[in-house]
PDB file of N, CA and C in Angstrom:
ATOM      1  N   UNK A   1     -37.624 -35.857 -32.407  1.00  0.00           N
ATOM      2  CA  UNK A   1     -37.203 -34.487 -32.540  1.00  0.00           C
ATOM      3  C   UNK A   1     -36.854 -34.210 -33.999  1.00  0.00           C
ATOM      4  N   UNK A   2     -36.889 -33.307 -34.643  1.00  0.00           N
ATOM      5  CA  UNK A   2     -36.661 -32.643 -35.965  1.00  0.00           C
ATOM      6  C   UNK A   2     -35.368 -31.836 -35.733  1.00  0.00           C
ATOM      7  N   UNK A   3     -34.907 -31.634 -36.944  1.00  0.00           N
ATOM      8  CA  UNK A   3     -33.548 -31.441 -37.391  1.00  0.00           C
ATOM      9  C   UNK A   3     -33.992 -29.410 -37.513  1.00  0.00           C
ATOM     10  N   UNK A   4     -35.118 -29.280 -37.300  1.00  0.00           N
ATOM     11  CA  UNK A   4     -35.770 -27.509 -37.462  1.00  0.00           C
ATOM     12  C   UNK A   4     -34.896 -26.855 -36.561  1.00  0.00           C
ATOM     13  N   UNK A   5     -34.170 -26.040 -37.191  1.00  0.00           N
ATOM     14  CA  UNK A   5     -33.638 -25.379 -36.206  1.00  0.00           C
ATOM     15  C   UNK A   5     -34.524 -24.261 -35.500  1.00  0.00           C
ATOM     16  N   UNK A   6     -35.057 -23.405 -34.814  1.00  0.00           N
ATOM     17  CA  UNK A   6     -36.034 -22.621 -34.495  1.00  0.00           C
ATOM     18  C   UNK A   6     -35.507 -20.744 -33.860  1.00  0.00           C
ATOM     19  N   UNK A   7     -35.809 -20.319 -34.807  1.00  0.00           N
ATOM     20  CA  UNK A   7     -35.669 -18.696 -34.790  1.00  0.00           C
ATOM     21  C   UNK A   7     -36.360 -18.089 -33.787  1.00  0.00           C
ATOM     22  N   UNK A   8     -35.810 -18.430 -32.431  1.00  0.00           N
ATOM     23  CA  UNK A   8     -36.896 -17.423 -31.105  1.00  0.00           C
ATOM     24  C   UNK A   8     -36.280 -16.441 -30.398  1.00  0.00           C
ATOM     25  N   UNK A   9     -34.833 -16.101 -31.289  1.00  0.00           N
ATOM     26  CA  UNK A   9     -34.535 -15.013 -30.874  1.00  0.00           C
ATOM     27  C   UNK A   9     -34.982 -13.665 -30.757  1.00  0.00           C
ATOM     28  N   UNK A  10     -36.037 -13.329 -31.657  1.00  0.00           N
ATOM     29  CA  UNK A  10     -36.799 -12.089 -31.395  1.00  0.00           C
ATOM     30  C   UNK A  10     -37.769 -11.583 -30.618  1.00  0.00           C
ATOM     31  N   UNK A  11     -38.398 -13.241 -30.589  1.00  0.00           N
ATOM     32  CA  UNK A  11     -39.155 -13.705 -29.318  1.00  0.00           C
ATOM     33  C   UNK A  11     -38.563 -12.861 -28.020  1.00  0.00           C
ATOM     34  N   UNK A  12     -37.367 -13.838 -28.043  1.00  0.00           N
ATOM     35  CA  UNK A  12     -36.954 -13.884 -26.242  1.00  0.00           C
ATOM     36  C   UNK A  12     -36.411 -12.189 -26.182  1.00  0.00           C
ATOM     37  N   UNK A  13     -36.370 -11.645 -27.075  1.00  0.00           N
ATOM     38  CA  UNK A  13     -35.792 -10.147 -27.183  1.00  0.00           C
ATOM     39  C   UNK A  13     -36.461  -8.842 -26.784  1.00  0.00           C
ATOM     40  N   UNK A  14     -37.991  -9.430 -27.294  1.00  0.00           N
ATOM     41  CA  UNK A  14     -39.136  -8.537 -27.420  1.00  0.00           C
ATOM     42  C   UNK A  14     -39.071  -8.021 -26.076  1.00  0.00           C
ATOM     43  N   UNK A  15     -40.038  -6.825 -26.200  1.00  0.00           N
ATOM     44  CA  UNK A  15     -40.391  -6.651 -24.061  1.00  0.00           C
ATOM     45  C   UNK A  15     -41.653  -6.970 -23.621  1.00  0.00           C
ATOM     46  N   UNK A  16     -40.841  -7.313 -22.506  1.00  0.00           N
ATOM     47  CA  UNK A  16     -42.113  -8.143 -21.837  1.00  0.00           C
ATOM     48  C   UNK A  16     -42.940  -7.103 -20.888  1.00  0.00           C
ATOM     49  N   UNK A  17     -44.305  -7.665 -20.550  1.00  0.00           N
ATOM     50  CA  UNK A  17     -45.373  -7.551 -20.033  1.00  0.00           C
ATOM     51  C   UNK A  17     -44.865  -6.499 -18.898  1.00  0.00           C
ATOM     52  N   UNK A  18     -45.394  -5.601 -18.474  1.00  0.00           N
ATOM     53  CA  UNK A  18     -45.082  -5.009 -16.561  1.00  0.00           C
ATOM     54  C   UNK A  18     -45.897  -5.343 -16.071  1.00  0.00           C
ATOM     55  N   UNK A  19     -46.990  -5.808 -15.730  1.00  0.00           N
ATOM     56  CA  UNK A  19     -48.260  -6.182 -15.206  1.00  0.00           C
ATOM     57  C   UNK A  19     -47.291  -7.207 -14.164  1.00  0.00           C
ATOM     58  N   UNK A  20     -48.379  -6.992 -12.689  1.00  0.00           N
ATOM     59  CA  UNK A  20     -48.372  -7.672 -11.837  1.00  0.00           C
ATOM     60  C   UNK A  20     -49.290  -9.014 -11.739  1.00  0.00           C
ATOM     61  N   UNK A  21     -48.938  -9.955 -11.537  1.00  0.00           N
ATOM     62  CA  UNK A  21     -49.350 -11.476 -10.767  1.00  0.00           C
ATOM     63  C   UNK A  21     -50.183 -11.370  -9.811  1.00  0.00           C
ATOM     64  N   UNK A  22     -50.889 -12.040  -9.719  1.00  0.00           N
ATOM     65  CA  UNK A  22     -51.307 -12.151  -8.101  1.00  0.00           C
ATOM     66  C   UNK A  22     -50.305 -12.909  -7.401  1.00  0.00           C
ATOM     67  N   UNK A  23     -49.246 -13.735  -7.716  1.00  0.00           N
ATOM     68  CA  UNK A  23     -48.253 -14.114  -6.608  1.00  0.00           C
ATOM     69  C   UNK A  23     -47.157 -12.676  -6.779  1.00  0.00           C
ATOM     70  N   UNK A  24     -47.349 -11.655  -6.972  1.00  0.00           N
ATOM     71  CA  UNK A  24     -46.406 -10.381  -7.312  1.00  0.00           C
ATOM     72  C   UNK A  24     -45.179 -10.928  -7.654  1.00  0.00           C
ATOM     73  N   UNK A  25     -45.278 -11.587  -8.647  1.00  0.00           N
ATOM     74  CA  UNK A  25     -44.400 -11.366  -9.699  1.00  0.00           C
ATOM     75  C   UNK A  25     -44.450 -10.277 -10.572  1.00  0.00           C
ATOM     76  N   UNK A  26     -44.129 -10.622 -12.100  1.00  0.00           N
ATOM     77  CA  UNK A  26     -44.573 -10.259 -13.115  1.00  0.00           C
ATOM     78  C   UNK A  26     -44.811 -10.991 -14.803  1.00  0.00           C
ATOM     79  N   UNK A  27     -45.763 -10.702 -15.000  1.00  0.00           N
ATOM     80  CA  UNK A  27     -46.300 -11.268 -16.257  1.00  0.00           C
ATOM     81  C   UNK A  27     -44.862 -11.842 -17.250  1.00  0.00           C
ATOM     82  N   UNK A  28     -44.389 -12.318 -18.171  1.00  0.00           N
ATOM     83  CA  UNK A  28     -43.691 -12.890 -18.424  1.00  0.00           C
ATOM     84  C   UNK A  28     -44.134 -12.834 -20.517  1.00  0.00           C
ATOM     85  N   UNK A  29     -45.077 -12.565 -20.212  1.00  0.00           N
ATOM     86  CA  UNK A  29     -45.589 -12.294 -21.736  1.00  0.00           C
ATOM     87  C   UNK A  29     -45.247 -11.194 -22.595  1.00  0.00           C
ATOM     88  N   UNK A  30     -45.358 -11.544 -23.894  1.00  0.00           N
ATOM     89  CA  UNK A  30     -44.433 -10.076 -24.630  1.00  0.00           C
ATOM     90  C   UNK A  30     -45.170  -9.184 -24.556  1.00  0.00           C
ATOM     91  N   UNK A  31     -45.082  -7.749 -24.628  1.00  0.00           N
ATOM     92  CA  UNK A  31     -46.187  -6.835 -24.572  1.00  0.00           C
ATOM     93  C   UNK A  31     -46.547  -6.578 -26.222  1.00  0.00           C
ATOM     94  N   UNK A  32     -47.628  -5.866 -26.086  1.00  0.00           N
ATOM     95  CA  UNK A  32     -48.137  -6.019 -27.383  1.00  0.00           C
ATOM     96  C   UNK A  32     -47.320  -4.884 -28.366  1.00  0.00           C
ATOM     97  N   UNK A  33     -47.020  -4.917 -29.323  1.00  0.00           N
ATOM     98  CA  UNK A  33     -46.199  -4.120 -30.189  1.00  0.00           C
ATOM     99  C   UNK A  33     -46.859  -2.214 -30.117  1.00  0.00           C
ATOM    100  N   UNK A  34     -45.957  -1.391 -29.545  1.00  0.00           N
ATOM    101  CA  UNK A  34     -46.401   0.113 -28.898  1.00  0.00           C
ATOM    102  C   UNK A  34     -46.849   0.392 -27.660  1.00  0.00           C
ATOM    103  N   UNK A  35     -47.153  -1.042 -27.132  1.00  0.00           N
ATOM    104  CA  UNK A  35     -47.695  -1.063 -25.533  1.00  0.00           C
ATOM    105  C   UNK A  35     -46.787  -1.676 -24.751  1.00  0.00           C
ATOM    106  N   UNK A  36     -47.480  -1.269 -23.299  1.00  0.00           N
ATOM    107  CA  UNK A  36     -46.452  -1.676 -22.047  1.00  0.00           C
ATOM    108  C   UNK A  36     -46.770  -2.618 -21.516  1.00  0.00           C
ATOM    109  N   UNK A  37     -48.277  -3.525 -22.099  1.00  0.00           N
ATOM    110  CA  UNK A  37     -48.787  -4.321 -21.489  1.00  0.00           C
ATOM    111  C   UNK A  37     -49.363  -5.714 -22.559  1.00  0.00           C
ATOM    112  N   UNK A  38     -49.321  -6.882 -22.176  1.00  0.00           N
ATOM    113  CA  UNK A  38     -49.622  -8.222 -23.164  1.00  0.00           C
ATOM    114  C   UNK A  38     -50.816  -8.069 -23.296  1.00  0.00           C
ATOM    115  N   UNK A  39     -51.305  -9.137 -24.488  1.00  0.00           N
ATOM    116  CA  UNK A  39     -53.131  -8.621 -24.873  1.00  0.00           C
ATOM    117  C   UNK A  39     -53.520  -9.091 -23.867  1.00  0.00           C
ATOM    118  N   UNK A  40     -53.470  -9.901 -22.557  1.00  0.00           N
ATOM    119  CA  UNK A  40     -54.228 -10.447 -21.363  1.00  0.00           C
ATOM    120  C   UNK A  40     -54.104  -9.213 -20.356  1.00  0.00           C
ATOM    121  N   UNK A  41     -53.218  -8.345 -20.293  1.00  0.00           N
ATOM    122  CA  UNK A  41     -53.132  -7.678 -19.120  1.00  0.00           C
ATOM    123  C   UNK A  41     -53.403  -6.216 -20.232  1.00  0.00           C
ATOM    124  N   UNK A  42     -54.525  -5.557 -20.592  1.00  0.00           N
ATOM    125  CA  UNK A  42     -54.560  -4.713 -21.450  1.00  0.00           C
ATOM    126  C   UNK A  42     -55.397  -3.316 -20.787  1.00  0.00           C
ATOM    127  N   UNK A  43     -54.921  -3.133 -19.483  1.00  0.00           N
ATOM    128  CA  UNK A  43     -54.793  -1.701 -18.844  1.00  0.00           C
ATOM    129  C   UNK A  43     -54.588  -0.596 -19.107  1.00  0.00           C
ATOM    130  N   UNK A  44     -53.506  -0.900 -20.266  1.00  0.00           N
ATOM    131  CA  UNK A  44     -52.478  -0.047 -20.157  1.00  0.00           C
ATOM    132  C   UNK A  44     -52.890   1.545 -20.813  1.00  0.00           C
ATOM    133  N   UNK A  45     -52.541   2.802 -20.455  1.00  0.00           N
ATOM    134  CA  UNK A  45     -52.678   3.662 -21.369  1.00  0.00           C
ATOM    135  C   UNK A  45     -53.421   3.363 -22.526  1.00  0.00           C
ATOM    136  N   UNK A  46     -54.013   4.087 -23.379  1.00  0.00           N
ATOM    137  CA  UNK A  46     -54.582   3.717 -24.491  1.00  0.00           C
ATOM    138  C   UNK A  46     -55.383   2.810 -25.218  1.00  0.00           C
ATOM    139  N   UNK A  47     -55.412   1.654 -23.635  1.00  0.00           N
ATOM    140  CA  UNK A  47     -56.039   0.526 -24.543  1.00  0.00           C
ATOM    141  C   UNK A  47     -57.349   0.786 -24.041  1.00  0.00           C
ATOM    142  N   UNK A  48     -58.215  -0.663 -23.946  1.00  0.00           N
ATOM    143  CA  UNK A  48     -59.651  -0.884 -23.528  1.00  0.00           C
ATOM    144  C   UNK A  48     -60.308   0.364 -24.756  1.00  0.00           C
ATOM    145  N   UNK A  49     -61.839   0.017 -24.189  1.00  0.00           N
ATOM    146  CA  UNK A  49     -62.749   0.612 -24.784  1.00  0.00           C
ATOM    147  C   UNK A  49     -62.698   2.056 -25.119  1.00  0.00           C
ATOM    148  N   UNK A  50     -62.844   2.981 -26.063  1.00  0.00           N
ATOM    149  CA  UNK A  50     -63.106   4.138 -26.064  1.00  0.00           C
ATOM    150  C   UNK A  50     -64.218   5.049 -24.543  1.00  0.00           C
ATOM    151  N   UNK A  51     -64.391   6.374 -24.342  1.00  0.00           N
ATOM    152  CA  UNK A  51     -64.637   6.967 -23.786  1.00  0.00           C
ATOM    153  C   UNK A  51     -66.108   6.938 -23.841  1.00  0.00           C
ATOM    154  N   UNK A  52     -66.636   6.785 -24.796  1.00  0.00           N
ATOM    155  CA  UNK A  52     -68.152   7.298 -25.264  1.00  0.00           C
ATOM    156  C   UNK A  52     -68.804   5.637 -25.815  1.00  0.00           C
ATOM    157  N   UNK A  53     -68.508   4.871 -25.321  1.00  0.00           N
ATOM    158  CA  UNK A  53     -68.616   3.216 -25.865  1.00  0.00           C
ATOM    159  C   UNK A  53     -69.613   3.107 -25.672  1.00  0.00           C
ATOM    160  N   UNK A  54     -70.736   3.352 -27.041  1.00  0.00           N
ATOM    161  CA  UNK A  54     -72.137   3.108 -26.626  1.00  0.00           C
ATOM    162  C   UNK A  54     -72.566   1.649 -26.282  1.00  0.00           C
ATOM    163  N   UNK A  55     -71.573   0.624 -26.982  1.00  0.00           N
ATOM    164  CA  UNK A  55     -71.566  -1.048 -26.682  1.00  0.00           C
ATOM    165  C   UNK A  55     -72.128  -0.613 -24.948  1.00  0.00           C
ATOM    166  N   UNK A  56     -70.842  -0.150 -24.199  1.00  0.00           N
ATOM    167  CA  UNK A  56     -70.897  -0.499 -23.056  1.00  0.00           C
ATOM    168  C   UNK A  56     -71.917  -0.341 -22.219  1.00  0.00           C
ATOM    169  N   UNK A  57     -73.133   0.350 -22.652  1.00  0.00           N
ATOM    170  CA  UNK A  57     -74.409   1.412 -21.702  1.00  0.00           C
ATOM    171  C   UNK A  57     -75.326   0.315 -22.588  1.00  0.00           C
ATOM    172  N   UNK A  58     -75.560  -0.952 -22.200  1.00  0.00           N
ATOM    173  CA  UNK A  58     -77.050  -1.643 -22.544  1.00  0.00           C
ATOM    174  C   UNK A  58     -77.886  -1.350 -21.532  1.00  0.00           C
ATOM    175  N   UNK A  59     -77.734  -1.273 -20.597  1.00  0.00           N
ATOM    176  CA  UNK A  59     -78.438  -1.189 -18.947  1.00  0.00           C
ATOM    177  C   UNK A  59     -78.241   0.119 -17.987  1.00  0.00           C
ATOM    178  N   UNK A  60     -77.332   1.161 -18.614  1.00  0.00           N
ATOM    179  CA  UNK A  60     -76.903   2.106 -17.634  1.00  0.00           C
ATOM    180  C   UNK A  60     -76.675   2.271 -16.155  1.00  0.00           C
ATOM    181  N   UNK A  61     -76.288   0.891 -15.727  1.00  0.00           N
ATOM    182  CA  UNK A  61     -75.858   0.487 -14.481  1.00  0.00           C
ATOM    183  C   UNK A  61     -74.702   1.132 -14.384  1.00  0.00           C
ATOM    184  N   UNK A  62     -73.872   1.792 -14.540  1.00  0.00           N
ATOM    185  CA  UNK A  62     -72.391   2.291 -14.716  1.00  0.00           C
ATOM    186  C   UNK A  62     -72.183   3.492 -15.321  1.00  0.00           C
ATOM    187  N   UNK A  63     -73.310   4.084 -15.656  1.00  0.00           N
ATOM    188  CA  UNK A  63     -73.223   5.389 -16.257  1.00  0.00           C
ATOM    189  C   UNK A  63     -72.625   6.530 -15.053  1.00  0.00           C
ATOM    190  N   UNK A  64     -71.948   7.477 -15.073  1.00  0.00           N
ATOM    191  CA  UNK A  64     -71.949   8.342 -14.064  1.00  0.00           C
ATOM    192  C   UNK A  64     -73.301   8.931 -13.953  1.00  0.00           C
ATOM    193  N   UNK A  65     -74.405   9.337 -14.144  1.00  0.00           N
ATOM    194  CA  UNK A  65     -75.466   9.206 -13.429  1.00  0.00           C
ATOM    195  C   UNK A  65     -76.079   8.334 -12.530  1.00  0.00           C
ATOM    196  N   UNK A  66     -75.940   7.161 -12.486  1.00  0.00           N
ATOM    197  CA  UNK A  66     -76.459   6.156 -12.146  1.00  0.00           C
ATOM    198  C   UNK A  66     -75.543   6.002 -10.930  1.00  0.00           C
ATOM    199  N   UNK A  67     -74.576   5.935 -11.029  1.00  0.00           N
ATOM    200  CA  UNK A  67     -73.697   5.962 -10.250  1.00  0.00           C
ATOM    201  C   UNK A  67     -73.722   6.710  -8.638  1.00  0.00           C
ATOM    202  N   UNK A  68     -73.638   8.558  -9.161  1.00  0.00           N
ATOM    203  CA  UNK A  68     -73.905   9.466  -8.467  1.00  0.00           C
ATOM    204  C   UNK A  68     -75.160   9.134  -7.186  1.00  0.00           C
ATOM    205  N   UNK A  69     -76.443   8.768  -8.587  1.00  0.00           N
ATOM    206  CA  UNK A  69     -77.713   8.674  -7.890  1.00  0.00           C
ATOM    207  C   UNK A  69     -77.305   7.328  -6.419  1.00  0.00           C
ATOM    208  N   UNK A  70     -76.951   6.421  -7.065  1.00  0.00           N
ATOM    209  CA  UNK A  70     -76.680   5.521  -6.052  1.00  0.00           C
ATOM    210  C   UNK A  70     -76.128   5.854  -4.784  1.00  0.00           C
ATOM    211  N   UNK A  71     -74.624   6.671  -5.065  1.00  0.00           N
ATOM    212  CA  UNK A  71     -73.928   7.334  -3.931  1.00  0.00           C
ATOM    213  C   UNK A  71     -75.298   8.399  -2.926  1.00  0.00           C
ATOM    214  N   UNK A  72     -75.471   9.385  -3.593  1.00  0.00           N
ATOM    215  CA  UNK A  72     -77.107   9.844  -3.050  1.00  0.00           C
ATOM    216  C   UNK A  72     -77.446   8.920  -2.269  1.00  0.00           C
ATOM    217  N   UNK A  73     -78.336   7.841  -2.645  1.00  0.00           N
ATOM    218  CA  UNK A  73     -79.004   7.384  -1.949  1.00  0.00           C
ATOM    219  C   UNK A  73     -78.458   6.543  -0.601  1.00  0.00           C
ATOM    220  N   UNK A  74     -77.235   6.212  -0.899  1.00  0.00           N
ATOM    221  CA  UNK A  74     -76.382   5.154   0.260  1.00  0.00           C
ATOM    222  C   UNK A  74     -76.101   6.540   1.430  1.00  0.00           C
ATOM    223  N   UNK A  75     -75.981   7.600   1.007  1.00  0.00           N
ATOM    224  CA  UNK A  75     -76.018   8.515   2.231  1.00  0.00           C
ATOM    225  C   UNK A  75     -77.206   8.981   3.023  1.00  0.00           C
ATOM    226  N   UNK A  76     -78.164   9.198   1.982  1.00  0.00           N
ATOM    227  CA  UNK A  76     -79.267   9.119   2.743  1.00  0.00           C
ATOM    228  C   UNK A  76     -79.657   7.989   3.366  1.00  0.00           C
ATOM    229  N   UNK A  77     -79.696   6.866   3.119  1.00  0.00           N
ATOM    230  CA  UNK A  77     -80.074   6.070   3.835  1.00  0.00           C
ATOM    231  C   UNK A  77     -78.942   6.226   5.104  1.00  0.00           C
ATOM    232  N   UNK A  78     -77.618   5.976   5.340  1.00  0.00           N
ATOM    233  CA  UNK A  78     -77.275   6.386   6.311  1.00  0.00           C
ATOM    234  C   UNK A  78     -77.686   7.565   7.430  1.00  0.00           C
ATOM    235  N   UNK A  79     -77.739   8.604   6.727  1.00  0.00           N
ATOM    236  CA  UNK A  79     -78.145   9.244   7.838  1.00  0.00           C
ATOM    237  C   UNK A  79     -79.667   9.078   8.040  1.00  0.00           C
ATOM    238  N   UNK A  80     -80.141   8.271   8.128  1.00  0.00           N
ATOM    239  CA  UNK A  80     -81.860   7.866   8.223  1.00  0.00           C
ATOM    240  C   UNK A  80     -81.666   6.699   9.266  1.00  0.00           C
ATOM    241  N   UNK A  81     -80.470   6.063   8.891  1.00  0.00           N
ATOM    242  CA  UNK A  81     -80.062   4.888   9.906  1.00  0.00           C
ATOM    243  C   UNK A  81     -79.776   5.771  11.620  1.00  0.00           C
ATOM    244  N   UNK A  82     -78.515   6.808  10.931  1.00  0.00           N
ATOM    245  CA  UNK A  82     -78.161   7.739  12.474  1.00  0.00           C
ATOM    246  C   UNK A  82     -79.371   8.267  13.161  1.00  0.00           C
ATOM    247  N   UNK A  83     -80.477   8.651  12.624  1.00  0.00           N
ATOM    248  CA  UNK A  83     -81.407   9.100  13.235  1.00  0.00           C
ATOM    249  C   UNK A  83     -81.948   7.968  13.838  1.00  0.00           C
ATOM    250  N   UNK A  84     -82.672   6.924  13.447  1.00  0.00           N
ATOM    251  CA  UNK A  84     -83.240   6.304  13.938  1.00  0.00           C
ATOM    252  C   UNK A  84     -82.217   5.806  15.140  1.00  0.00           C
ATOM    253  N   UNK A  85     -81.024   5.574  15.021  1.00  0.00           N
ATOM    254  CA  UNK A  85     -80.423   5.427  16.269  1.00  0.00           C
ATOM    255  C   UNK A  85     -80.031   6.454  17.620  1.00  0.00           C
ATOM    256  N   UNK A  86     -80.334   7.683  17.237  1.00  0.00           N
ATOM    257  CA  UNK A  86     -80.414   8.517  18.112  1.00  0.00           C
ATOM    258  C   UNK A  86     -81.637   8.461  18.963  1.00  0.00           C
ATOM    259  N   UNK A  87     -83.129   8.139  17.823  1.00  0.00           N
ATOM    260  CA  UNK A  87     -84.293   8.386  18.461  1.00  0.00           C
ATOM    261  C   UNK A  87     -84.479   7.344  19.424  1.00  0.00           C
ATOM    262  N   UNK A  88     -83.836   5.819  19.615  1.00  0.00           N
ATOM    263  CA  UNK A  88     -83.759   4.664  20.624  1.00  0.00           C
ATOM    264  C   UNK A  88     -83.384   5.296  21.872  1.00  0.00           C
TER     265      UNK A  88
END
């Protein structure tokens, strides 16, 4: 052991994380300096990607078009399913 004494009082001071656990606890980590949430749990208000994140659209799997169209089609196919079960 070393004779270092160790300054973690600002540490243990800081605020911590609100983010939930999967055992529902809570996170235990400092939040990031202006946020309510640690860089692992980064939900929070303001963070993540911008709105218009062209990074994020390589494939437009997730675009709200793509999206929509999908919903579309999962209904039609349902009611294509109800019919065919009426016509039995």
């Amino acid at each position: 052991m070393s004779d270092h004494i160790r300054n973690t009082g600002p540490m243990l001071a800081s605020p911590r994380c609100d983010a939930k656990t999967r055992t529902s606890g809570t996170c235990r980590s400092p939040a990031v300096h202006g946020k309510k949430r640690c860089r692992m749990h980064g939900d929070a208000p303001g963070s993540g990607a911008p709105r218009a994140n062209q990074n994020a659209r390589k494939h437009g799997q997730f675009t709200r078009n793509a999206i929509a169209e999908r919903r579309q089609i999962q209904t039609l196919l349902g009611e294509a399913r109800r019919l065919l079960e009426e016509m039995k």
